[in-house]
PDB file of N, CA and C in Angstrom:
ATOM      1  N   UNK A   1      -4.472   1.752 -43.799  1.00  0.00           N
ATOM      2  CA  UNK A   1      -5.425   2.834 -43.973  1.00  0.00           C
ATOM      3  C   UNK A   1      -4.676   4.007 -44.602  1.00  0.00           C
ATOM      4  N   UNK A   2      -5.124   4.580 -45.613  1.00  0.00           N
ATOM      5  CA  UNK A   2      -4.265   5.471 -46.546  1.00  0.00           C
ATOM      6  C   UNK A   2      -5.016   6.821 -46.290  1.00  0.00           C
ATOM      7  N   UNK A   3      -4.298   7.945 -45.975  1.00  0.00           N
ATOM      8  CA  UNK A   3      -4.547   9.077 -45.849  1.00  0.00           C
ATOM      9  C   UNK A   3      -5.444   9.842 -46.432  1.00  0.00           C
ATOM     10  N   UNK A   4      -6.218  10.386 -46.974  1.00  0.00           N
ATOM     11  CA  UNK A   4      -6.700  11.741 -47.740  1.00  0.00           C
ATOM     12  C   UNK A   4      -6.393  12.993 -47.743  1.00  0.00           C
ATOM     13  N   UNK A   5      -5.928  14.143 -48.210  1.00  0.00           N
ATOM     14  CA  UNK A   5      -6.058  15.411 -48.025  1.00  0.00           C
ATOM     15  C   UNK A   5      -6.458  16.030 -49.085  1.00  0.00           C
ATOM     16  N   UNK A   6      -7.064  17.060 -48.646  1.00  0.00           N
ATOM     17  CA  UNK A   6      -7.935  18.084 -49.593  1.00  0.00           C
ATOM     18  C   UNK A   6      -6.957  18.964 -49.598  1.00  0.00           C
ATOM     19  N   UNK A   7      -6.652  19.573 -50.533  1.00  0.00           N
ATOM     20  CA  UNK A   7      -5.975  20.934 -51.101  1.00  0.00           C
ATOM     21  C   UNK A   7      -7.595  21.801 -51.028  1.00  0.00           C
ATOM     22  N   UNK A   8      -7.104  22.374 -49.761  1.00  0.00           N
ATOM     23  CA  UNK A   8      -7.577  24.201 -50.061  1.00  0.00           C
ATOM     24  C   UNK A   8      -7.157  24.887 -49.835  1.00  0.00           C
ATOM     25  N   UNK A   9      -7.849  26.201 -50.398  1.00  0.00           N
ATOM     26  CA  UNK A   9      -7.094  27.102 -51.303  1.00  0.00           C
ATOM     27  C   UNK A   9      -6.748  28.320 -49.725  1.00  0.00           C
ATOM     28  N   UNK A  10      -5.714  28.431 -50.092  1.00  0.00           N
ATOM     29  CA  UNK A  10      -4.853  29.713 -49.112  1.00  0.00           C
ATOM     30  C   UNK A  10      -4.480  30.529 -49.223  1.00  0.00           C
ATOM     31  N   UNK A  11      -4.065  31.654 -48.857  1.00  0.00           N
ATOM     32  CA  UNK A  11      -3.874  33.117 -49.065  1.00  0.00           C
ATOM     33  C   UNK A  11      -3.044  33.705 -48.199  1.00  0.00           C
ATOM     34  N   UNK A  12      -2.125  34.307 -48.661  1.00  0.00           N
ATOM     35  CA  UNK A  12      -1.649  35.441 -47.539  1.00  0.00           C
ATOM     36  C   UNK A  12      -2.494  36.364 -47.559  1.00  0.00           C
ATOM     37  N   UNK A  13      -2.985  36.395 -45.827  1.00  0.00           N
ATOM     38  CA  UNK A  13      -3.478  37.697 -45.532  1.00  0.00           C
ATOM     39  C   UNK A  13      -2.604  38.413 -44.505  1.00  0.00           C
ATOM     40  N   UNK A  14      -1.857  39.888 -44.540  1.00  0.00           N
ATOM     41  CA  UNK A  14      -1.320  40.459 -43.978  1.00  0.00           C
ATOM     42  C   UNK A  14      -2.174  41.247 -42.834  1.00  0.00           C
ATOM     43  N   UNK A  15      -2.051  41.049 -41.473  1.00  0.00           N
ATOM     44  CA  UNK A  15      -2.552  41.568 -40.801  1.00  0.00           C
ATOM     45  C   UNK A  15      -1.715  42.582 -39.612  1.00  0.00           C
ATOM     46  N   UNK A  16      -2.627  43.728 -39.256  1.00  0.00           N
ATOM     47  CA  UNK A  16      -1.982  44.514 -38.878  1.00  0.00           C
ATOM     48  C   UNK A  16      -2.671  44.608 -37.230  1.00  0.00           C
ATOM     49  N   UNK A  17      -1.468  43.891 -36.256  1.00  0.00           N
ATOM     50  CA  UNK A  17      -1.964  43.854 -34.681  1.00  0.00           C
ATOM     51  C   UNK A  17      -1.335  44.914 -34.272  1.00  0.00           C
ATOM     52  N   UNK A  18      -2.275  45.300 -33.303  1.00  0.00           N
ATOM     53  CA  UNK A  18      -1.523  46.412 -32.167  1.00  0.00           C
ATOM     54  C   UNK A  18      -2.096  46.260 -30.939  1.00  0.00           C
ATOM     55  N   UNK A  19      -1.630  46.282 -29.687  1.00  0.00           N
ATOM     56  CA  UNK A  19      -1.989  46.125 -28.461  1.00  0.00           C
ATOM     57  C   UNK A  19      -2.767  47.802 -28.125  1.00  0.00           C
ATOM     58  N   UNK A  20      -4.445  47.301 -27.654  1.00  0.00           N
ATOM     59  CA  UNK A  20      -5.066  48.689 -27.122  1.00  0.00           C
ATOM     60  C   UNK A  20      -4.847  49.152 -25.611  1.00  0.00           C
ATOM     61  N   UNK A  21      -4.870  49.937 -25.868  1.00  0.00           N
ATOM     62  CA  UNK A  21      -4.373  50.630 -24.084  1.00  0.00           C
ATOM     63  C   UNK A  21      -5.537  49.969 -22.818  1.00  0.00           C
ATOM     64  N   UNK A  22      -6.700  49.529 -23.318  1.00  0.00           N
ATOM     65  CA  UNK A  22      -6.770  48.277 -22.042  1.00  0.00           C
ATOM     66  C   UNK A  22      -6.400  46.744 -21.989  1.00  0.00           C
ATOM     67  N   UNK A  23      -5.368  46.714 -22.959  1.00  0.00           N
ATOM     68  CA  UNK A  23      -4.428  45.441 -22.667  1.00  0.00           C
ATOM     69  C   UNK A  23      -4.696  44.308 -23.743  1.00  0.00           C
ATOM     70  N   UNK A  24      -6.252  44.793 -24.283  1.00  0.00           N
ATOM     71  CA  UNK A  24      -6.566  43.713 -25.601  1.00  0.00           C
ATOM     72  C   UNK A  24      -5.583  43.607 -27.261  1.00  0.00           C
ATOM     73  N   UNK A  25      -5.614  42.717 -27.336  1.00  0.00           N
ATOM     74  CA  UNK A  25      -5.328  43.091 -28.840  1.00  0.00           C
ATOM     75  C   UNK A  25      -6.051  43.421 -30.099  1.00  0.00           C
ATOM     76  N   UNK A  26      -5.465  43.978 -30.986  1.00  0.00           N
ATOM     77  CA  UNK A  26      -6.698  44.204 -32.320  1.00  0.00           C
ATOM     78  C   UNK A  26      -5.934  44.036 -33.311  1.00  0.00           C
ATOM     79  N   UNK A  27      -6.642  42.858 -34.542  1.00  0.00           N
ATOM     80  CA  UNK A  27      -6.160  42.815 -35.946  1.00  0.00           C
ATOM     81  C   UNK A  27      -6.850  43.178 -36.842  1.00  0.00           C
ATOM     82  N   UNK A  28      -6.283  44.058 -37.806  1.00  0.00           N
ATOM     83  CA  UNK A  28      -7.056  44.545 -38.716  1.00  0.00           C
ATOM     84  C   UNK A  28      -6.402  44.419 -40.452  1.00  0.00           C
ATOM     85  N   UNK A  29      -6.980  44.266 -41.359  1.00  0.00           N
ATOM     86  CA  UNK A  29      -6.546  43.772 -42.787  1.00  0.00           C
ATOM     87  C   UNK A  29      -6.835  45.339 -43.818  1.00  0.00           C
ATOM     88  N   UNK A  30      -5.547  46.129 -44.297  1.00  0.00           N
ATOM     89  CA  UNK A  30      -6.070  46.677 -45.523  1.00  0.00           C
ATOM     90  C   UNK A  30      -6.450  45.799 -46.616  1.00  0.00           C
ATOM     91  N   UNK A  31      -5.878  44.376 -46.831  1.00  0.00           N
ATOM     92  CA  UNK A  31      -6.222  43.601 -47.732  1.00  0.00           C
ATOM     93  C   UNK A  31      -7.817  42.772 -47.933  1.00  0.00           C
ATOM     94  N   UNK A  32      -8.603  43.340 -46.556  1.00  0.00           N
ATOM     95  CA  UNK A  32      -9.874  42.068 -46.256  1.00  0.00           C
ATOM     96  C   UNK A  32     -10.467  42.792 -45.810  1.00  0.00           C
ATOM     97  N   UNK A  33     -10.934  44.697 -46.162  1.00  0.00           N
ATOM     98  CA  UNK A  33     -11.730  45.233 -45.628  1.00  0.00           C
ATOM     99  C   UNK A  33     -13.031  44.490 -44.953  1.00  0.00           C
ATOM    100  N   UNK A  34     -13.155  45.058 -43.748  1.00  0.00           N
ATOM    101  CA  UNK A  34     -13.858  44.677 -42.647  1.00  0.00           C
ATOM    102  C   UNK A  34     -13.799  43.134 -41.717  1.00  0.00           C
ATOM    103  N   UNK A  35     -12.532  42.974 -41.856  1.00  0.00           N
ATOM    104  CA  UNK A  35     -11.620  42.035 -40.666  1.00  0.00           C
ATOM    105  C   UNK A  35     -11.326  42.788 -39.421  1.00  0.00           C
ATOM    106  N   UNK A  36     -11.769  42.502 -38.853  1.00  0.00           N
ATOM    107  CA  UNK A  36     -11.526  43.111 -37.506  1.00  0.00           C
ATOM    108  C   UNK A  36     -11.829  41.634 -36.229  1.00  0.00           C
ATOM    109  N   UNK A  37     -10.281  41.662 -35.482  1.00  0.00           N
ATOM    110  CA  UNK A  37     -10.318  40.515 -34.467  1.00  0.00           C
ATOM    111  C   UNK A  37      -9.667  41.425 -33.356  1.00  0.00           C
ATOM    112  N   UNK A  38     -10.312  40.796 -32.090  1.00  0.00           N
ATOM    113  CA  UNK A  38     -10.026  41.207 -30.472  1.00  0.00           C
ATOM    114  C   UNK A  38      -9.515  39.575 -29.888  1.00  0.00           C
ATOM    115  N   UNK A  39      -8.256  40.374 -29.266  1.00  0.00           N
ATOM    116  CA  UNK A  39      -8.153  38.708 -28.084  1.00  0.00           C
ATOM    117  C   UNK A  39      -6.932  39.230 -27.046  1.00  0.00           C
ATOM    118  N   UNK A  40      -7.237  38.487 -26.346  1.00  0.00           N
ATOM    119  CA  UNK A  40      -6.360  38.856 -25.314  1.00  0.00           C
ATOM    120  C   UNK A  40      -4.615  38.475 -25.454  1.00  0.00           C
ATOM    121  N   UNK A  41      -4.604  37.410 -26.093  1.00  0.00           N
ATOM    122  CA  UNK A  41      -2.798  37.307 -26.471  1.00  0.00           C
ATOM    123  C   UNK A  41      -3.038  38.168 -28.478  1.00  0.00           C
ATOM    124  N   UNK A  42      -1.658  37.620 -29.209  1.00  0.00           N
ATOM    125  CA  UNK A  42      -1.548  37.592 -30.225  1.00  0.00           C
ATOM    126  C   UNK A  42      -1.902  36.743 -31.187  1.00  0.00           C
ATOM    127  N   UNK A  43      -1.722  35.245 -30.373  1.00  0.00           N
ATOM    128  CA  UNK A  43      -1.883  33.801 -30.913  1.00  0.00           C
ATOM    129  C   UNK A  43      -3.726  33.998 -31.263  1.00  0.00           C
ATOM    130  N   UNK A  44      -4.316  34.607 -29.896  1.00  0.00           N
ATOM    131  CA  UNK A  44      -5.573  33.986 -29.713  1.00  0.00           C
ATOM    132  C   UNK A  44      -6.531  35.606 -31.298  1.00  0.00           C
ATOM    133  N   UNK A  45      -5.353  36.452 -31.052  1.00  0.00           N
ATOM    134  CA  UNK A  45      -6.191  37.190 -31.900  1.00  0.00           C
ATOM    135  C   UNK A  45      -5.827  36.872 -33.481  1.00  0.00           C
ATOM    136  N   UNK A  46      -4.764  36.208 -33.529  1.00  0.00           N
ATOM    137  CA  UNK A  46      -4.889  35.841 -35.056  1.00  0.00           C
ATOM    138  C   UNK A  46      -5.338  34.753 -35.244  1.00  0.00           C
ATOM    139  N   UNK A  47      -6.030  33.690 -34.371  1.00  0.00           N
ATOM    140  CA  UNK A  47      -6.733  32.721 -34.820  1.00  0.00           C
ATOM    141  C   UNK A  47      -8.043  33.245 -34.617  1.00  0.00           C
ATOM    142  N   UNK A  48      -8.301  34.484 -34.554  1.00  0.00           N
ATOM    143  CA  UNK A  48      -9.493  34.850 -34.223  1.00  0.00           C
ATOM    144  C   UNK A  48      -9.884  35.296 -35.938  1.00  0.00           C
ATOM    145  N   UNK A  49      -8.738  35.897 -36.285  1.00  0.00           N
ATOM    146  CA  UNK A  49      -8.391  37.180 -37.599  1.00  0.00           C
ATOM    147  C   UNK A  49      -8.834  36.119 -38.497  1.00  0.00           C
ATOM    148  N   UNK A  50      -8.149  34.787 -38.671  1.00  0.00           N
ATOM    149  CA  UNK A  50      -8.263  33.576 -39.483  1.00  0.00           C
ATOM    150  C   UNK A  50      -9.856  33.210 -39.591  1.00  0.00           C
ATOM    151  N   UNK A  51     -10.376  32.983 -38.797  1.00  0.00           N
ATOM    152  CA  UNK A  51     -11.798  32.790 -38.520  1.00  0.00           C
ATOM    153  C   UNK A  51     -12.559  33.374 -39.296  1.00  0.00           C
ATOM    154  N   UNK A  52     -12.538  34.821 -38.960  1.00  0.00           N
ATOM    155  CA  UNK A  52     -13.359  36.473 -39.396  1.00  0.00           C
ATOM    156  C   UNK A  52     -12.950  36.410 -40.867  1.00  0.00           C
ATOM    157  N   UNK A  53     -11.471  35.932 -41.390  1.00  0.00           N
ATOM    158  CA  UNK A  53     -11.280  36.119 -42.746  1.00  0.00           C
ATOM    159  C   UNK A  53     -11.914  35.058 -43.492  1.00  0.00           C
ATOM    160  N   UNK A  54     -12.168  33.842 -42.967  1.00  0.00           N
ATOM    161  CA  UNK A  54     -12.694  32.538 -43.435  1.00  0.00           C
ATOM    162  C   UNK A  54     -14.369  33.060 -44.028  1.00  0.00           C
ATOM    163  N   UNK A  55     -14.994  34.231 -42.964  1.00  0.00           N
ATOM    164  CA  UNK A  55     -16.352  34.351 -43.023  1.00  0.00           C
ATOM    165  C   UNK A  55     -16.441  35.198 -43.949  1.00  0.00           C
ATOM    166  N   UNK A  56     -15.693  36.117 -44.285  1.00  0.00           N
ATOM    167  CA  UNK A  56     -15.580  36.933 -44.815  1.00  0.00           C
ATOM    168  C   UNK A  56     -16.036  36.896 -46.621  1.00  0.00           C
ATOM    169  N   UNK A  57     -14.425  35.620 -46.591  1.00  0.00           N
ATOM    170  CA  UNK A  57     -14.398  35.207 -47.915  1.00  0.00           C
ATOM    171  C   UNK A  57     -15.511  34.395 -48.420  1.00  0.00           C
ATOM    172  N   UNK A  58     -16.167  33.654 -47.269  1.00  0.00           N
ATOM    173  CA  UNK A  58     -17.557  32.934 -47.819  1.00  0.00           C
ATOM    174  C   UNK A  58     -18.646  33.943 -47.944  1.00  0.00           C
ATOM    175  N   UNK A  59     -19.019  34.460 -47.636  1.00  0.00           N
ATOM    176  CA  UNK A  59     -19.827  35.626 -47.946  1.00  0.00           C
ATOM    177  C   UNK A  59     -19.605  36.211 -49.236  1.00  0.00           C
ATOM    178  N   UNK A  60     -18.216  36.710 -49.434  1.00  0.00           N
ATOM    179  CA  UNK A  60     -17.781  37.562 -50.780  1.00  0.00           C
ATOM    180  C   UNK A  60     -18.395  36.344 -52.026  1.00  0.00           C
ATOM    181  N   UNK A  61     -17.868  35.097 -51.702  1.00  0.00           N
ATOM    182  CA  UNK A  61     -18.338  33.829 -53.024  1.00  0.00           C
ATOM    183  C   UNK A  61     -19.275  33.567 -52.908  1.00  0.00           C
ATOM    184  N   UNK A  62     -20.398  33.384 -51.843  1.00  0.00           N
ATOM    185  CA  UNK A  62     -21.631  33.193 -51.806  1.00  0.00           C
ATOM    186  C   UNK A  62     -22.350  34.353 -52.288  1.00  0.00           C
ATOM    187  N   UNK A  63     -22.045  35.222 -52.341  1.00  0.00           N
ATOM    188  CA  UNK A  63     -22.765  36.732 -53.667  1.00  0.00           C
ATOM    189  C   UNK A  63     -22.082  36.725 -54.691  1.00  0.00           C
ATOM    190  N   UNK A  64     -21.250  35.727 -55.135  1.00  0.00           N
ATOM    191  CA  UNK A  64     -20.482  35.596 -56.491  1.00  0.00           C
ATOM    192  C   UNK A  64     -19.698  36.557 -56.913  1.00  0.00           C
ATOM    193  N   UNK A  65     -19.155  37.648 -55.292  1.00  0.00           N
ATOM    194  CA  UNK A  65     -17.962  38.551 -55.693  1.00  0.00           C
ATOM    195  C   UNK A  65     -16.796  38.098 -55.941  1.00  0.00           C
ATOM    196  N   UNK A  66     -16.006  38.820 -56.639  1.00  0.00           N
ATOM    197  CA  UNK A  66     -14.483  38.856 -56.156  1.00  0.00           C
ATOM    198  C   UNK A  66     -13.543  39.024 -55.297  1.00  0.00           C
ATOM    199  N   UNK A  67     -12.768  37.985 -54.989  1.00  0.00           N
ATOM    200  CA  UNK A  67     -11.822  38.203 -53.983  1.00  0.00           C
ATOM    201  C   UNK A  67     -11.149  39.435 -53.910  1.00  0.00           C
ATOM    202  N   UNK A  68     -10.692  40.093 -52.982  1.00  0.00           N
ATOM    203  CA  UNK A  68      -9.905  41.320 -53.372  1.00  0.00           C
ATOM    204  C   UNK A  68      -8.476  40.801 -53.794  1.00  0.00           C
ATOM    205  N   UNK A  69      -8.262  41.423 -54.979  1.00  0.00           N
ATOM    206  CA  UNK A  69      -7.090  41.331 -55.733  1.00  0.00           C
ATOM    207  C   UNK A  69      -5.750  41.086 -54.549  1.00  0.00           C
ATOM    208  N   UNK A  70      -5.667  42.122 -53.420  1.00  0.00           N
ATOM    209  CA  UNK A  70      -4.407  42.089 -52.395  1.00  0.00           C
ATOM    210  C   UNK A  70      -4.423  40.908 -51.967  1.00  0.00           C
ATOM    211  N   UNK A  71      -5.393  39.822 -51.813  1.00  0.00           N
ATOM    212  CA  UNK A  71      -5.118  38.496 -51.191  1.00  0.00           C
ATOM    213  C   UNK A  71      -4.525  37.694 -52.089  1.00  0.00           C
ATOM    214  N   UNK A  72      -3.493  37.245 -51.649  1.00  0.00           N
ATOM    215  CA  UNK A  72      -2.371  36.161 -52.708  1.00  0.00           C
ATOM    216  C   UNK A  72      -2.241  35.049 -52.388  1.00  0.00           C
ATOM    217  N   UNK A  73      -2.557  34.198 -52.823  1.00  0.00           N
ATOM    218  CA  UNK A  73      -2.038  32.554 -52.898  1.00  0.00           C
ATOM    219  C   UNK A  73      -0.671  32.260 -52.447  1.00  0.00           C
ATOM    220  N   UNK A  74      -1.230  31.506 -51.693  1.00  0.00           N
ATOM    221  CA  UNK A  74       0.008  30.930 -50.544  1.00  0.00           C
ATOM    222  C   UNK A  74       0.647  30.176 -51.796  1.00  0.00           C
ATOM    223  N   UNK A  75       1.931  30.439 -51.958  1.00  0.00           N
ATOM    224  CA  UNK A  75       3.364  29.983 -52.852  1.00  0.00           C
ATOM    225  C   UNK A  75       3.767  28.547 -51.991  1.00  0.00           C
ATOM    226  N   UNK A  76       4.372  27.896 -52.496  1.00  0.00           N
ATOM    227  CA  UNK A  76       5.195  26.430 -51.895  1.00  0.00           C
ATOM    228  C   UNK A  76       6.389  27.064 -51.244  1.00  0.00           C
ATOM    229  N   UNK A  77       6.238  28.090 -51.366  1.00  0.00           N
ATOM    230  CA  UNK A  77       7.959  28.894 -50.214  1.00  0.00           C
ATOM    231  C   UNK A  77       7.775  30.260 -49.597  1.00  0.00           C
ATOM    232  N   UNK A  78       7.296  30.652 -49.151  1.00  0.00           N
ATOM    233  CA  UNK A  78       7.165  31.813 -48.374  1.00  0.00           C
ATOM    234  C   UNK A  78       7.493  32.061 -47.008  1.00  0.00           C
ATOM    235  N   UNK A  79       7.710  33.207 -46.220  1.00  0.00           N
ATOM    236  CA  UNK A  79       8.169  33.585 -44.965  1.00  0.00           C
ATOM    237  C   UNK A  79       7.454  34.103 -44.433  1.00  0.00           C
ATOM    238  N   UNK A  80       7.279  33.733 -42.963  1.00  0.00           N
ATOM    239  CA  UNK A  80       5.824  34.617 -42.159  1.00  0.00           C
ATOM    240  C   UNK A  80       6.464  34.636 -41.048  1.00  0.00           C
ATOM    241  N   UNK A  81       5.852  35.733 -40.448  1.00  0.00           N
ATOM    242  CA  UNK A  81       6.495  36.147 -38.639  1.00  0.00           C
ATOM    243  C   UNK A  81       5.372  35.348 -38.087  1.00  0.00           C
ATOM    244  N   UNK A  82       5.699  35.220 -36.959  1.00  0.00           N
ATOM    245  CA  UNK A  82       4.719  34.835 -35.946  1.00  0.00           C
ATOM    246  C   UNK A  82       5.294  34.967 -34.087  1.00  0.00           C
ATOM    247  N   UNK A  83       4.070  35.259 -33.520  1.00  0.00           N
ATOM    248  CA  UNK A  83       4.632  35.381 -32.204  1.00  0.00           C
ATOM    249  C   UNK A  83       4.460  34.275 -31.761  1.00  0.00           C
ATOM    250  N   UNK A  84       5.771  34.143 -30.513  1.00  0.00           N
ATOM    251  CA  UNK A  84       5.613  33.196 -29.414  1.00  0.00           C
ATOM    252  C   UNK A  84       5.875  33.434 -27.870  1.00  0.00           C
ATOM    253  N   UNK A  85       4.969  33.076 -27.241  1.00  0.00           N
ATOM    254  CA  UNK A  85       4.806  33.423 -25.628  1.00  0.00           C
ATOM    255  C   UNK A  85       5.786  32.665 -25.307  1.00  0.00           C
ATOM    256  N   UNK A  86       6.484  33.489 -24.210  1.00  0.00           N
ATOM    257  CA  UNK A  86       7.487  32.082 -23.148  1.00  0.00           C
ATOM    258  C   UNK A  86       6.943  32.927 -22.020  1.00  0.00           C
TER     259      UNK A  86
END
């Protein structure tokens, strides 16, 4: 049985978390005006951010806008932070 994969299309989106003073988190995008994600870890709010940006961008192509220029195509080599709980 031989595999399939679809190439789709990816982007760096830079997001900007900060922990709110009742303990939630919040991500927010200058690059994806009106991204806005809440979650209680980091993990859970950037798979939240991923989500919100997914809807985002279908909306923008389903009115036949343009992507905003700041979102960049994920390269075959790039570096990303990410958190991890212990």
């Amino acid at each position: 049985m031989s595999k399939h994969y679809v190439n789709a299309e990816e982007y760096r989106l830079p997001l900007h978390v900060e922990l709110l003073p009742e303990g939630k988190y919040l991500a927010t995008s200058k690059s994806l005006p009106g991204l806005v994600a809440q979650g209680d870890t980091v993990a859970e709010t950037i798979s939240i951010a991923q989500d919100v940006a997914k809807q985002i961008i279908a909306v923008i192509r389903e009115n036949g806008g343009p992507l905003p220029k700041s979102l960049k195509a994920v390269s075959s080599r790039f570096e990303i932070e990410t958190a991890v709980a212990i």
